[in-house]
C-alpha atoms as a PDB file:
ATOM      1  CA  UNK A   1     164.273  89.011  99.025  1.00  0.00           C
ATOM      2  CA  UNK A   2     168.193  89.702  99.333  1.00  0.00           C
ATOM      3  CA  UNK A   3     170.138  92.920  99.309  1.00  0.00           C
ATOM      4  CA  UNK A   4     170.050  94.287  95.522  1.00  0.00           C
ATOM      5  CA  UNK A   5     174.032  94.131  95.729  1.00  0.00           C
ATOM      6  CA  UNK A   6     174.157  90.594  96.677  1.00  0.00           C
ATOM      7  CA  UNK A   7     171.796  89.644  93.591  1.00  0.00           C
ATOM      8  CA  UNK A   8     173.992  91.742  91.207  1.00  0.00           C
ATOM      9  CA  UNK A   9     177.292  89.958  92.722  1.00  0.00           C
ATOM     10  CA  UNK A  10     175.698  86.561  92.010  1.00  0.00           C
ATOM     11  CA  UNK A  11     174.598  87.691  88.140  1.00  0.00           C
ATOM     12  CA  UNK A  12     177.745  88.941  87.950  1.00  0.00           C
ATOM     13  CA  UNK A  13     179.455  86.186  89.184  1.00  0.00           C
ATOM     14  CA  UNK A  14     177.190  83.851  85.884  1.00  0.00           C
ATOM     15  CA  UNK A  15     178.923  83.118  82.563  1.00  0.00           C
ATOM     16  CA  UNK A  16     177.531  85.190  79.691  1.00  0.00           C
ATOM     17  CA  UNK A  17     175.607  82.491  78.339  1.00  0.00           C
ATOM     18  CA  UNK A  18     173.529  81.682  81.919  1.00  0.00           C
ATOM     19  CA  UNK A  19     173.548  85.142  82.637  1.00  0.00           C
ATOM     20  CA  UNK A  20     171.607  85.650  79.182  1.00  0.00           C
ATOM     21  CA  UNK A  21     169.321  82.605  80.385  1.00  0.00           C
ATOM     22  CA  UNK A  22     168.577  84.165  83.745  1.00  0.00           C
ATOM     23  CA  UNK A  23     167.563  87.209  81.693  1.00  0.00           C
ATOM     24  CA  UNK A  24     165.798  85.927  79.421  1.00  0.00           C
ATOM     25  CA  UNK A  25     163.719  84.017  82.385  1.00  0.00           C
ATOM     26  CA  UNK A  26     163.237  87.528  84.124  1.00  0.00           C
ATOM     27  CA  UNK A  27     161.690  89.715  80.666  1.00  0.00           C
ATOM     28  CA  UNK A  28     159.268  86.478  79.931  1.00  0.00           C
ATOM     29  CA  UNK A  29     155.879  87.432  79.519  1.00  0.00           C
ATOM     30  CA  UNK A  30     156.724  91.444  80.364  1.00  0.00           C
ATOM     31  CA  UNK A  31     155.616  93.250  77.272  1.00  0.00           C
ATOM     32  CA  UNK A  32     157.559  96.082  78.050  1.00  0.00           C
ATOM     33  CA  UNK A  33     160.979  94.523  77.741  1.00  0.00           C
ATOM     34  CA  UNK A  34     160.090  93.736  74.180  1.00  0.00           C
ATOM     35  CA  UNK A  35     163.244  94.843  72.850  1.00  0.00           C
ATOM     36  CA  UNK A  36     165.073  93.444  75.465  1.00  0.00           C
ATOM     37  CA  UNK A  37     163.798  90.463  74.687  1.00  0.00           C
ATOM     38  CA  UNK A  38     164.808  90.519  71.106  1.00  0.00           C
ATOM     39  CA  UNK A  39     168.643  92.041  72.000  1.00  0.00           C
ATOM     40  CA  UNK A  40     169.041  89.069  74.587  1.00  0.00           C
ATOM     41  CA  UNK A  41     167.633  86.534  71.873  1.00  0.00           C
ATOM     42  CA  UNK A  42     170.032  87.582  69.313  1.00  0.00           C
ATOM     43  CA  UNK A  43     172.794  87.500  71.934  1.00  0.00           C
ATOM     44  CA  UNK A  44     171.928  83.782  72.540  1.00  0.00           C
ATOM     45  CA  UNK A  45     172.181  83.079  68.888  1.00  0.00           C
ATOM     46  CA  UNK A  46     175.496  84.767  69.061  1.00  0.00           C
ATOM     47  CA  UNK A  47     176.230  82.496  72.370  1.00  0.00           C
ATOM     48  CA  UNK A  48     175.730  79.327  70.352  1.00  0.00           C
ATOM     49  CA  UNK A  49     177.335  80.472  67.454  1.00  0.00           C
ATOM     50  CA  UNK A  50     180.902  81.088  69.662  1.00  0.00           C
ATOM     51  CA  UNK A  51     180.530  78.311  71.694  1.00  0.00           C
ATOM     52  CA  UNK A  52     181.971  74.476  70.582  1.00  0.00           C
ATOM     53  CA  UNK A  53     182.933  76.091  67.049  1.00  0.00           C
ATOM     54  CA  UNK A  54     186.600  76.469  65.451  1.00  0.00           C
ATOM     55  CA  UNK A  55     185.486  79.830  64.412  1.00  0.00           C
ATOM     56  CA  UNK A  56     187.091  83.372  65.618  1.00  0.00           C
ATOM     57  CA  UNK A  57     184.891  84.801  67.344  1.00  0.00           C
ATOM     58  CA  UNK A  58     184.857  88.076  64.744  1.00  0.00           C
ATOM     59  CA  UNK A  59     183.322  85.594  62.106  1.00  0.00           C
ATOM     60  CA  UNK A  60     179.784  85.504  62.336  1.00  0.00           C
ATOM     61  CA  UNK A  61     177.411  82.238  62.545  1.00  0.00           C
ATOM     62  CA  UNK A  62     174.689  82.955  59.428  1.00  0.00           C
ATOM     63  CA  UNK A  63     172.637  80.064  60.648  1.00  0.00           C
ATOM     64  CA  UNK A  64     171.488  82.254  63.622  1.00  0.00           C
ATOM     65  CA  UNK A  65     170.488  84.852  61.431  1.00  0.00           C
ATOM     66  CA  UNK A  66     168.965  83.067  58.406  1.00  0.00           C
ATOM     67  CA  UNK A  67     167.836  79.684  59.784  1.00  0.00           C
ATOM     68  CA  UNK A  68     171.208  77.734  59.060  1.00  0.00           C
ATOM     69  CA  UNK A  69     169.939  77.024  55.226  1.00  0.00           C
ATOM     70  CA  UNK A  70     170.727  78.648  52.026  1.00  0.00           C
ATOM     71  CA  UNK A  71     174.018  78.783  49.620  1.00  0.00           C
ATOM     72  CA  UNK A  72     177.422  80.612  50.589  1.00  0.00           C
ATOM     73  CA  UNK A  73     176.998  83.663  48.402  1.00  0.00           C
ATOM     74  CA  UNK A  74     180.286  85.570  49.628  1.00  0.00           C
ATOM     75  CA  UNK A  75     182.619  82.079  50.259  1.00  0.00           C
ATOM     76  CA  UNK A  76     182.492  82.825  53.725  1.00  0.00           C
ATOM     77  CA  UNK A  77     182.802  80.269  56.606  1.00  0.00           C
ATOM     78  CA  UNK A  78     178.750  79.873  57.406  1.00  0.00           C
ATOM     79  CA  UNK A  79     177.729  81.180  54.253  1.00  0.00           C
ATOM     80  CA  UNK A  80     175.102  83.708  53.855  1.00  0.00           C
ATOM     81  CA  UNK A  81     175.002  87.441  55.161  1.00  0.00           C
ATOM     82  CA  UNK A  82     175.401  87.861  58.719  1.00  0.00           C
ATOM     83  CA  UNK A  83     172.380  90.190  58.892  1.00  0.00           C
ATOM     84  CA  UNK A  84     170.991  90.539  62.202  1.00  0.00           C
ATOM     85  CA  UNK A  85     167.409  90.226  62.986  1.00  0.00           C
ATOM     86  CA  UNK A  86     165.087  93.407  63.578  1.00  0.00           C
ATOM     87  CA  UNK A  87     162.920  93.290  66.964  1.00  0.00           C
ATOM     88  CA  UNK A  88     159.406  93.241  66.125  1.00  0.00           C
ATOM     89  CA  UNK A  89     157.170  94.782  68.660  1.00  0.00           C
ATOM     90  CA  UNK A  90     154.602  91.751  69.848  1.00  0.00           C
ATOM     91  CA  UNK A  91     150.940  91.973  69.329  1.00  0.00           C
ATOM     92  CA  UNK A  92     149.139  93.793  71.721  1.00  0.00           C
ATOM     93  CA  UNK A  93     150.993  95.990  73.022  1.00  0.00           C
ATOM     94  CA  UNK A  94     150.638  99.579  72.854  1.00  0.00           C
ATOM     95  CA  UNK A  95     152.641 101.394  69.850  1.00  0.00           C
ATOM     96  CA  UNK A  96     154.718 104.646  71.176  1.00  0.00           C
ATOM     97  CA  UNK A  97     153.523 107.602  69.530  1.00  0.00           C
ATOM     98  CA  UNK A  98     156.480 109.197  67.187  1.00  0.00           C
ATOM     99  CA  UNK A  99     157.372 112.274  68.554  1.00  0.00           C
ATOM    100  CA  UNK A 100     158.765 115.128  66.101  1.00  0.00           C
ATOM    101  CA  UNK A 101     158.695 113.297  63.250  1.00  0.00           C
ATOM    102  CA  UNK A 102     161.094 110.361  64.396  1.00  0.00           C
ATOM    103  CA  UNK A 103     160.355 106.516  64.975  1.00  0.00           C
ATOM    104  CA  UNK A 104     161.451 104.971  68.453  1.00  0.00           C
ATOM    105  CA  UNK A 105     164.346 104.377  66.925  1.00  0.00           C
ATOM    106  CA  UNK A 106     165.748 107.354  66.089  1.00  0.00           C
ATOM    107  CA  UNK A 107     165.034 107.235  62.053  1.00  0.00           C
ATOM    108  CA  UNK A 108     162.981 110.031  60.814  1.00  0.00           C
ATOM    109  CA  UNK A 109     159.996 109.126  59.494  1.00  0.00           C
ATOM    110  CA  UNK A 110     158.211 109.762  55.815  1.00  0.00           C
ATOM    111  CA  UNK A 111     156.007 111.883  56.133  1.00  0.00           C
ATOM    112  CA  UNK A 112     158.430 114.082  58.097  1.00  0.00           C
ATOM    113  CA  UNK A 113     161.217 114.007  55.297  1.00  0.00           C
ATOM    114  CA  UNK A 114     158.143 114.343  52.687  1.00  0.00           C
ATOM    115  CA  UNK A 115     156.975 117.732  54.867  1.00  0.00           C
ATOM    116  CA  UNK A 116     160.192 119.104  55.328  1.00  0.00           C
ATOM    117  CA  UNK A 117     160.477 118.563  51.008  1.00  0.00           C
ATOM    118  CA  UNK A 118     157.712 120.750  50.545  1.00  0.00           C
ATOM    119  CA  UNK A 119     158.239 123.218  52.974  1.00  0.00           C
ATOM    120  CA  UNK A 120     161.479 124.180  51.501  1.00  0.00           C
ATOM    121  CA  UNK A 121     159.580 124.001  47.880  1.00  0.00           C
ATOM    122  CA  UNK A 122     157.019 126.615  49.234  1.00  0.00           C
ATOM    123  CA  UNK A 123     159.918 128.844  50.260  1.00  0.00           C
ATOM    124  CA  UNK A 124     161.910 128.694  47.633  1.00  0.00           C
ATOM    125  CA  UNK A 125     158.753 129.113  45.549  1.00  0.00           C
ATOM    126  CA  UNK A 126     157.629 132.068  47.374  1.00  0.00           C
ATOM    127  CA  UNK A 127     161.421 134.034  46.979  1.00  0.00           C
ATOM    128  CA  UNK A 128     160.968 133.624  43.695  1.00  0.00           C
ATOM    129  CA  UNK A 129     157.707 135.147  43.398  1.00  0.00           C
ATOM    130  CA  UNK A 130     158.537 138.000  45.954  1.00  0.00           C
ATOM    131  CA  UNK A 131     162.144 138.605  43.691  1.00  0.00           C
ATOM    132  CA  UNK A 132     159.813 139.050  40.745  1.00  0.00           C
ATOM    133  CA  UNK A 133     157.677 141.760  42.004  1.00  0.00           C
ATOM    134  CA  UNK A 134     160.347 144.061  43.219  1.00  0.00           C
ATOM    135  CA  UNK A 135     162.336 146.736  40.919  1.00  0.00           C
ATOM    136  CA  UNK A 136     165.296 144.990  40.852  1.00  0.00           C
ATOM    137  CA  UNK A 137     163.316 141.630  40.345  1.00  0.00           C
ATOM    138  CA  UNK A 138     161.809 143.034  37.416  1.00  0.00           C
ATOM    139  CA  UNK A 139     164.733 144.880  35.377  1.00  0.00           C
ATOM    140  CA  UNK A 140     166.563 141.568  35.444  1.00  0.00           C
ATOM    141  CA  UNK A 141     163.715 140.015  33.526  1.00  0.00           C
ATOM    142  CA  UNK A 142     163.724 143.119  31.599  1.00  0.00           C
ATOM    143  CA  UNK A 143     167.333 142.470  31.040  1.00  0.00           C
ATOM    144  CA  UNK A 144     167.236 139.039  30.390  1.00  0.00           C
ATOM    145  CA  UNK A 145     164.250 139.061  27.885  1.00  0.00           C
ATOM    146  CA  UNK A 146     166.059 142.225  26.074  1.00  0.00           C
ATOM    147  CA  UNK A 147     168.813 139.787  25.747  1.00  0.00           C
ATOM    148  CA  UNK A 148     166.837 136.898  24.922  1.00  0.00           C
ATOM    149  CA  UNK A 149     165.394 138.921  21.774  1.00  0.00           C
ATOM    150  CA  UNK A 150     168.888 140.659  20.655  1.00  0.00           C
ATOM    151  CA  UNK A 151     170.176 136.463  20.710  1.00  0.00           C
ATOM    152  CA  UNK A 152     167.268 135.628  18.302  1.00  0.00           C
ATOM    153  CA  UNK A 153     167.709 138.763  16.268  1.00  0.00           C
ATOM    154  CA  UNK A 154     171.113 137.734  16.091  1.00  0.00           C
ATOM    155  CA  UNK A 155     170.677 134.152  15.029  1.00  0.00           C
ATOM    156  CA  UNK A 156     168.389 135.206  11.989  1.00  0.00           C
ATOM    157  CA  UNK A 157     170.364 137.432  10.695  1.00  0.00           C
ATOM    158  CA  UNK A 158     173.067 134.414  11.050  1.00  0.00           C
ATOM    159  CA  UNK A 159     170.910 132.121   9.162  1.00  0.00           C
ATOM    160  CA  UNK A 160     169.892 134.658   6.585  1.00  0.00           C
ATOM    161  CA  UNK A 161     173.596 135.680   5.835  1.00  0.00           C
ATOM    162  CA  UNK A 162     174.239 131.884   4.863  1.00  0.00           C
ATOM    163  CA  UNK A 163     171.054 131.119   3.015  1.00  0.00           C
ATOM    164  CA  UNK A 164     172.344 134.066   1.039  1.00  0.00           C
ATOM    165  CA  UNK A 165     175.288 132.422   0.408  1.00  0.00           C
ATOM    166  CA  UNK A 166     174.688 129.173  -0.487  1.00  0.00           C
ATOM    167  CA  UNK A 167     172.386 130.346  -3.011  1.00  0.00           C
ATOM    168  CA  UNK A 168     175.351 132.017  -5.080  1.00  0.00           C
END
């Protein structure tokens, strides 16, 4: 086999489009370049979608992303949303583990958000229980029922004033 350097001059030396062909051709049948599989098969939707067009290459192609069908919902030249596809890991191969709580991809997962929830409920839960059993803890709901029953006091003597006179 040549010198490394000589093989990268020649790749880089390839058009995008064949050098997305040659790599395509190298991650064939490797399970672990999954996702560089899917990244160079997107790019080669992209590839067709810039090449032999009038489109600017900012406008997207929809047909690569949703099969070319469908109604133009927005107006826009291809129609469709430009949404691009999500790798899917093939069958077979081994799933990484999530690690802390995060996917492979860097998006935390349920149960992790769900965990963190509920440990922040216990907490707060447990303050509150802890501010209840100390002396200040308990004159403030001394204080705050004392005012609770002056309000209601209050109120009925309120309602009792004008019973009293709208029976004049």
């Amino acid at each position: 086999m040549s010198d490394t350097r000589d093989i990268a001059a020649r790749l880089a030396a390839l058009p995008d489009a064949e050098l997305v062909t040659v790599l395509r051709t190298a991650v064939e049948g490797r399970s672990a370049f999954w996702a560089v599989r899917a990244a160079l098969d997107e790019l080669a939707g992209a590839a067709r979608a810039t090449t032999g067009s009038d489109v600017s290459p900012a406008t997207f192609d929809a047909s690569a992303y949703d099969g070319g069908g469908g109604s133009a919902a927005s107006g826009q030249v291809g129609g469709g949303f430009p949404v691009p596809s999500v790798p899917v890991q093939p069958a077979g191969i081994p799933v990484t583990p999530e690690t802390a709580g995060y996917s492979p991809s860097g998006v935390p997962t349920f149960e992790s958000v769900r965990d963190k929830v509920e440990q922040r409920f216990g907490t707060a839960q447990g303050m509150d229980e802890l501010d209840r059993q100390t002396p200040a803890g308990r004159s403030a709901d001394e204080r705050f029922a004392a005012r609770e029953k002056a309000a209601r006091e209050r109120l009925d003597r309120i309602r009792k004033s004008l019973r009293g006179k709208g029976a004049d």
